[in-house]
N, C-alpha and C. Protein backbone atom coordinates (compact mmCIF):
# COMPACT_ATOMS: atom_id res chain seq x y z
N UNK A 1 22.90 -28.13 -17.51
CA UNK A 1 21.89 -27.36 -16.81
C UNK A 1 22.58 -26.21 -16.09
N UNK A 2 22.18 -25.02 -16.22
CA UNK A 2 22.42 -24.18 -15.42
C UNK A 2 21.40 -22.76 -14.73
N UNK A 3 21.72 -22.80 -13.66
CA UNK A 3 20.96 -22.18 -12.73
C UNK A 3 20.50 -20.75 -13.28
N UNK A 4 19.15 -20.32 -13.63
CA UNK A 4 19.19 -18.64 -13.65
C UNK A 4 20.06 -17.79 -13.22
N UNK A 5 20.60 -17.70 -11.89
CA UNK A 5 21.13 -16.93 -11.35
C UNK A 5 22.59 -16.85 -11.37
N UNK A 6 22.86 -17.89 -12.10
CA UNK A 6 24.69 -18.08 -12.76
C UNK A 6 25.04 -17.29 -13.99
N UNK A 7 23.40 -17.42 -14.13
CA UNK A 7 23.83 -16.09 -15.65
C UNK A 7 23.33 -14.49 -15.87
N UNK A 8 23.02 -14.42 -14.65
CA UNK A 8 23.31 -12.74 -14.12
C UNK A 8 23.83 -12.08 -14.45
N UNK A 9 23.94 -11.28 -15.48
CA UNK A 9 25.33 -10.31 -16.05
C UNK A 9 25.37 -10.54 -17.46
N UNK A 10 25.51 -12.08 -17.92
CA UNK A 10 25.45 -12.78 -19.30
C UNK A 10 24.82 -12.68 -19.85
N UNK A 11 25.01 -12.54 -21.21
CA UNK A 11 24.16 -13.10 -22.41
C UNK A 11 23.79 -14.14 -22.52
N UNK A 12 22.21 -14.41 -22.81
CA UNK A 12 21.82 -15.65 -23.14
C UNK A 12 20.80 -15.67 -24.34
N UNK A 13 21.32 -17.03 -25.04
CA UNK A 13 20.55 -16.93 -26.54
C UNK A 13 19.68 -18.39 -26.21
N UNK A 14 18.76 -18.18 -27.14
CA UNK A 14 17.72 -19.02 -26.64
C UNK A 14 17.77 -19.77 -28.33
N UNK A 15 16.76 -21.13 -28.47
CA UNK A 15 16.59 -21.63 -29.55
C UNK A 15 15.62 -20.21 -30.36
N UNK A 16 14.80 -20.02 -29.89
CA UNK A 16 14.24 -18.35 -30.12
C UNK A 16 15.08 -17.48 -31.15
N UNK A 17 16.12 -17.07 -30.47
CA UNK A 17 17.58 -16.11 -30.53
C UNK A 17 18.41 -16.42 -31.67
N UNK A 18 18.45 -17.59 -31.89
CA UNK A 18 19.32 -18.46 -32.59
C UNK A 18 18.57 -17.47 -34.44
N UNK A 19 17.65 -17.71 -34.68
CA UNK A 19 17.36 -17.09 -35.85
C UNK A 19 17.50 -16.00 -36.27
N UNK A 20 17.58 -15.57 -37.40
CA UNK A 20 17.65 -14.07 -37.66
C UNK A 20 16.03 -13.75 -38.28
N UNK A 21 15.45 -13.19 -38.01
CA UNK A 21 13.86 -13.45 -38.12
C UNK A 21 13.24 -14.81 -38.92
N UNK A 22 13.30 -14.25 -39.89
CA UNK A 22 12.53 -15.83 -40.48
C UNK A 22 13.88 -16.85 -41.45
N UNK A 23 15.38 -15.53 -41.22
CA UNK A 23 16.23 -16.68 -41.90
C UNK A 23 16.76 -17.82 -40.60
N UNK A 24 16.72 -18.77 -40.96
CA UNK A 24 17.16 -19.98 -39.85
C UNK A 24 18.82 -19.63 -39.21
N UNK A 25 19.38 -19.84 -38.30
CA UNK A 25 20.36 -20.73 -38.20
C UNK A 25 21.10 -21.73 -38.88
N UNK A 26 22.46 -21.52 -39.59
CA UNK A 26 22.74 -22.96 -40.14
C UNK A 26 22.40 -24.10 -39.31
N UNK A 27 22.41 -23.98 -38.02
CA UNK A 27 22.29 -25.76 -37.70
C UNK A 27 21.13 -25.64 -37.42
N UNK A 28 20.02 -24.55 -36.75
CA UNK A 28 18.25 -24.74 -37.33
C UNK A 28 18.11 -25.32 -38.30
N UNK A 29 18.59 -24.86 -39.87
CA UNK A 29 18.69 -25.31 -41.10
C UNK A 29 19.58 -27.11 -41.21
N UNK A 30 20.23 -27.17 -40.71
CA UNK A 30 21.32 -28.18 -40.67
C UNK A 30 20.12 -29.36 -40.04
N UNK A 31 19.92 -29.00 -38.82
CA UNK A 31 18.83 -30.22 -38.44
C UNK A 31 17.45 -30.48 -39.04
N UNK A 32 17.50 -30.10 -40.11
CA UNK A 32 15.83 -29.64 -40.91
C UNK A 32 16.35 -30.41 -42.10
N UNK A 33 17.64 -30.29 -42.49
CA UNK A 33 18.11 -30.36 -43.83
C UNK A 33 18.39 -32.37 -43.70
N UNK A 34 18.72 -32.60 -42.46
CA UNK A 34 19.46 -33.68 -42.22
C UNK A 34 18.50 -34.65 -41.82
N UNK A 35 17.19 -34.22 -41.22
CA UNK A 35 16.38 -35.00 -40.48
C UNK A 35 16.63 -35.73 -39.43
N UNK A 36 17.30 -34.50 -38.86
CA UNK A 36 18.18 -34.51 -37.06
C UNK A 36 16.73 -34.88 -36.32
N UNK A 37 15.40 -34.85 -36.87
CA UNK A 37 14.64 -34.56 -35.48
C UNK A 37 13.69 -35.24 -35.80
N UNK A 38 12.71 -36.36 -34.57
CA UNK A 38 11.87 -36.75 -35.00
C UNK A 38 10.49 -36.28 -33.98
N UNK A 39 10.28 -36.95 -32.77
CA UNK A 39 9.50 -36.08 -32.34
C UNK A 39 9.67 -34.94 -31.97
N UNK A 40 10.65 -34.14 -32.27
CA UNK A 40 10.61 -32.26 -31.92
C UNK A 40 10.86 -32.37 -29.85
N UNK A 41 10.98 -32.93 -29.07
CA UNK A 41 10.83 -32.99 -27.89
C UNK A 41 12.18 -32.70 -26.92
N UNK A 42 13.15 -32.87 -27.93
CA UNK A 42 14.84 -33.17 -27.41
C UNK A 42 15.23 -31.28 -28.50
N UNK A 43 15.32 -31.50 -29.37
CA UNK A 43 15.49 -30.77 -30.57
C UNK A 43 16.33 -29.46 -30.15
N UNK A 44 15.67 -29.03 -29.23
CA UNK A 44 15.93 -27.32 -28.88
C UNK A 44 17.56 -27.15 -28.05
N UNK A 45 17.28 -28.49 -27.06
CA UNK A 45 18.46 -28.78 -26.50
C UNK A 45 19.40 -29.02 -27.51
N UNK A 46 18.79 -29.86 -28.18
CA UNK A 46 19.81 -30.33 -28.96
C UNK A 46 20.28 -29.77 -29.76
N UNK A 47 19.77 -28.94 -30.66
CA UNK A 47 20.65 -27.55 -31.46
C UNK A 47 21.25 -26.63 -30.73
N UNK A 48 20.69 -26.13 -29.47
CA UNK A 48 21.36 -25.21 -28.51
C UNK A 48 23.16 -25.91 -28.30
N UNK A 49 22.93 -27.11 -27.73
CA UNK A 49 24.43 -27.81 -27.34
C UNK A 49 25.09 -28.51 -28.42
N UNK A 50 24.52 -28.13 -29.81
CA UNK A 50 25.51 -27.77 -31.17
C UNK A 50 26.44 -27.29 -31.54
N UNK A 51 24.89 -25.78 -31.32
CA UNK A 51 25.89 -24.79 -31.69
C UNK A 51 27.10 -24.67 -30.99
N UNK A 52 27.28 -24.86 -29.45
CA UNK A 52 28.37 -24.88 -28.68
C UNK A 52 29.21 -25.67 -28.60
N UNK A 53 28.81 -26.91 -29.22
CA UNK A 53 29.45 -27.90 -29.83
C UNK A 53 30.94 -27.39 -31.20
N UNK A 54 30.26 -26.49 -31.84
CA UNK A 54 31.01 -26.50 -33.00
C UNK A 54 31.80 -25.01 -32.28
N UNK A 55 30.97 -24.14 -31.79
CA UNK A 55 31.73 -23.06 -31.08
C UNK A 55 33.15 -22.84 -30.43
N UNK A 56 32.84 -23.97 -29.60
CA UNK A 56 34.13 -24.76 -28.54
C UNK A 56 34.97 -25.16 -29.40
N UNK A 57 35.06 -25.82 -30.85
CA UNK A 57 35.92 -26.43 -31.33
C UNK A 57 35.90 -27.97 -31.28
N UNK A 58 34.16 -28.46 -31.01
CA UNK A 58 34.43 -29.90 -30.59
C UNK A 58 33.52 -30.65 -31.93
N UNK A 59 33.99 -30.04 -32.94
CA UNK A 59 33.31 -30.61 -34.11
C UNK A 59 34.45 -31.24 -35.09
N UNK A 60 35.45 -31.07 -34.77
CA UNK A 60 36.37 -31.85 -35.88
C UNK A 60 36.16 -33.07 -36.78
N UNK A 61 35.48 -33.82 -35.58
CA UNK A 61 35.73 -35.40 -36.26
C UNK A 61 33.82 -36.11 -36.24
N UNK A 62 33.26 -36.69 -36.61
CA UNK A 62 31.82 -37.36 -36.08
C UNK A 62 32.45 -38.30 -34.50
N UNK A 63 33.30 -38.65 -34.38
CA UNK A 63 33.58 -38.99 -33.21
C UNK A 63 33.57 -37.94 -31.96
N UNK A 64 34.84 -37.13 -31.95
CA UNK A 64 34.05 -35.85 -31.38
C UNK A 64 33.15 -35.13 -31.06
N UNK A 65 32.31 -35.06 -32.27
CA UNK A 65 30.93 -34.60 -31.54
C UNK A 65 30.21 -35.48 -30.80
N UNK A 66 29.76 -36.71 -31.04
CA UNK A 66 29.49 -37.82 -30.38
C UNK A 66 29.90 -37.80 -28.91
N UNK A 67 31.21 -37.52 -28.56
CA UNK A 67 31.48 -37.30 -27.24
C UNK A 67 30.99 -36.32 -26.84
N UNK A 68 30.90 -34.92 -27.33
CA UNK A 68 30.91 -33.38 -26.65
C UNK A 68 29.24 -33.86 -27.16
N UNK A 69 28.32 -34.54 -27.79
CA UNK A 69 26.44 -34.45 -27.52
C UNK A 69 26.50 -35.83 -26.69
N UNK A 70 27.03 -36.19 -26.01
CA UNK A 70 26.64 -37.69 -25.16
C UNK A 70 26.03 -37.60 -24.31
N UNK A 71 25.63 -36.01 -23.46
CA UNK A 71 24.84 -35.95 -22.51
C UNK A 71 23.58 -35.53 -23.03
N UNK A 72 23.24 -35.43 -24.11
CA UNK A 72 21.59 -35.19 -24.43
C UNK A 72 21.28 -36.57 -25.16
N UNK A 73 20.25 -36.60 -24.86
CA UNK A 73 19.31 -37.83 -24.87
C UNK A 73 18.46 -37.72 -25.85
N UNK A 74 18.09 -38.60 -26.71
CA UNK A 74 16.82 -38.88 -28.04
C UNK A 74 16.57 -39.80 -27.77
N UNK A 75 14.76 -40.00 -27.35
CA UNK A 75 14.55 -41.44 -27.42
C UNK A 75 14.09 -42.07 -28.66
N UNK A 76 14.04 -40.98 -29.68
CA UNK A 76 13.61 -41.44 -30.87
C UNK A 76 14.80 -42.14 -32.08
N UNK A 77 16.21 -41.72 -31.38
CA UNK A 77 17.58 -42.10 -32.30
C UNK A 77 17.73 -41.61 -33.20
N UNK A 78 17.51 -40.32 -33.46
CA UNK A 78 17.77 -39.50 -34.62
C UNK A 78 19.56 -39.02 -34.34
N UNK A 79 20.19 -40.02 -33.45
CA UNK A 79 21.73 -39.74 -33.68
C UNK A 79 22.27 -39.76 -34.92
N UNK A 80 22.06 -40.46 -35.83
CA UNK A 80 23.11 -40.24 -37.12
C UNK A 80 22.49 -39.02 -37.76
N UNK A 81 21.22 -38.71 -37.88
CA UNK A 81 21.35 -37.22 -38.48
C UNK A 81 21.34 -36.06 -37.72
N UNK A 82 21.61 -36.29 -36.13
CA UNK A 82 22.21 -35.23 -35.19
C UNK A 82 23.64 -35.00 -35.81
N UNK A 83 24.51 -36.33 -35.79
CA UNK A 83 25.69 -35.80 -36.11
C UNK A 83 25.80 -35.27 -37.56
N UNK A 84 25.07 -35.81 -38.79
CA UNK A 84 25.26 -35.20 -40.11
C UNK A 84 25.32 -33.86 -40.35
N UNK A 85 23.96 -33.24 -39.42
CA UNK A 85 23.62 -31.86 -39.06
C UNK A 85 24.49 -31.29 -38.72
N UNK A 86 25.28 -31.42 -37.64
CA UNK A 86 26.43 -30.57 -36.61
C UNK A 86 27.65 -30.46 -37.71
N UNK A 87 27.81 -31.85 -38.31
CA UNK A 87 29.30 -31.62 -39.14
C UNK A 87 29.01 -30.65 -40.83
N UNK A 88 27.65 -30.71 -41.29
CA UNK A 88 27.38 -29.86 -42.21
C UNK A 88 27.18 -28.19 -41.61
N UNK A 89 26.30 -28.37 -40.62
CA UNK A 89 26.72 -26.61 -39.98
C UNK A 89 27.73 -26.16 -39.61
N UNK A 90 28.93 -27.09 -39.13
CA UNK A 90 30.06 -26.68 -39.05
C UNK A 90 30.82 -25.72 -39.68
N UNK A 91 30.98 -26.36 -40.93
CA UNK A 91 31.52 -25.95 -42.31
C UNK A 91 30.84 -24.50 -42.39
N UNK A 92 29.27 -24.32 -42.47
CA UNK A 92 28.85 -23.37 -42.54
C UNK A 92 29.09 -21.84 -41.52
N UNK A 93 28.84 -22.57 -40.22
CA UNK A 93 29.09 -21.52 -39.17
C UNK A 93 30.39 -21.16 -39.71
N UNK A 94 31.46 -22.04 -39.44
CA UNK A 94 33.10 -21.43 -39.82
C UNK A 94 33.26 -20.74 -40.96
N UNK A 95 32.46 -20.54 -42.08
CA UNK A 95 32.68 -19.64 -42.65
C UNK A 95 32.05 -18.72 -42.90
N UNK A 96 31.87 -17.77 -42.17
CA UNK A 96 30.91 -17.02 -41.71
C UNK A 96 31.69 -15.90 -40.83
């Protein structure tokens, strides 16, 4: 979580932002492809702290990510195709 006013100055991309008009995001695409999502309610967070997931460098392993997404929550358990998603967009974002 962070405060409006911490990002004063910054760029900020939104789940919105993330697309290039109607082409997706690999990990938009990645969690669509994987069936990362079930009720849609977590989702936005949860691709947002993906992408930064794989950004940071914390996508190496399915263990890894697991640690760097442990603070977002699904009550529906769409964890195994959260992580399928993140480690297939990976690949994608990085080559790019």
């Amino acid at each position: 979580m962070t405060l409006a006013v911490q990002t004063d100055g910054k760029r900020v991309i939104t789940i919105e932002g993330l697309s290039d008009g109607e082409r997706l995001h690999p990990m938009q695409q990645a969690f669509l492809d994987h069936d990362a999502l079930q009720c849609g309610y977590c989702t936005p967070g949860q691709i947002m702290s993906a992408v930064a997931c794989v950004a940071e460098g914390h996508a190496g392993s399915p263990d890894q990510i697991r640690e760097y997404m442990s603070g977002n929550l699904c009550r529906c358990g769409a964890y195994a195709g959260i992580v399928a998603a993140i480690e297939d967009a990976a690949q994608k974002m990085r080559a790019v």
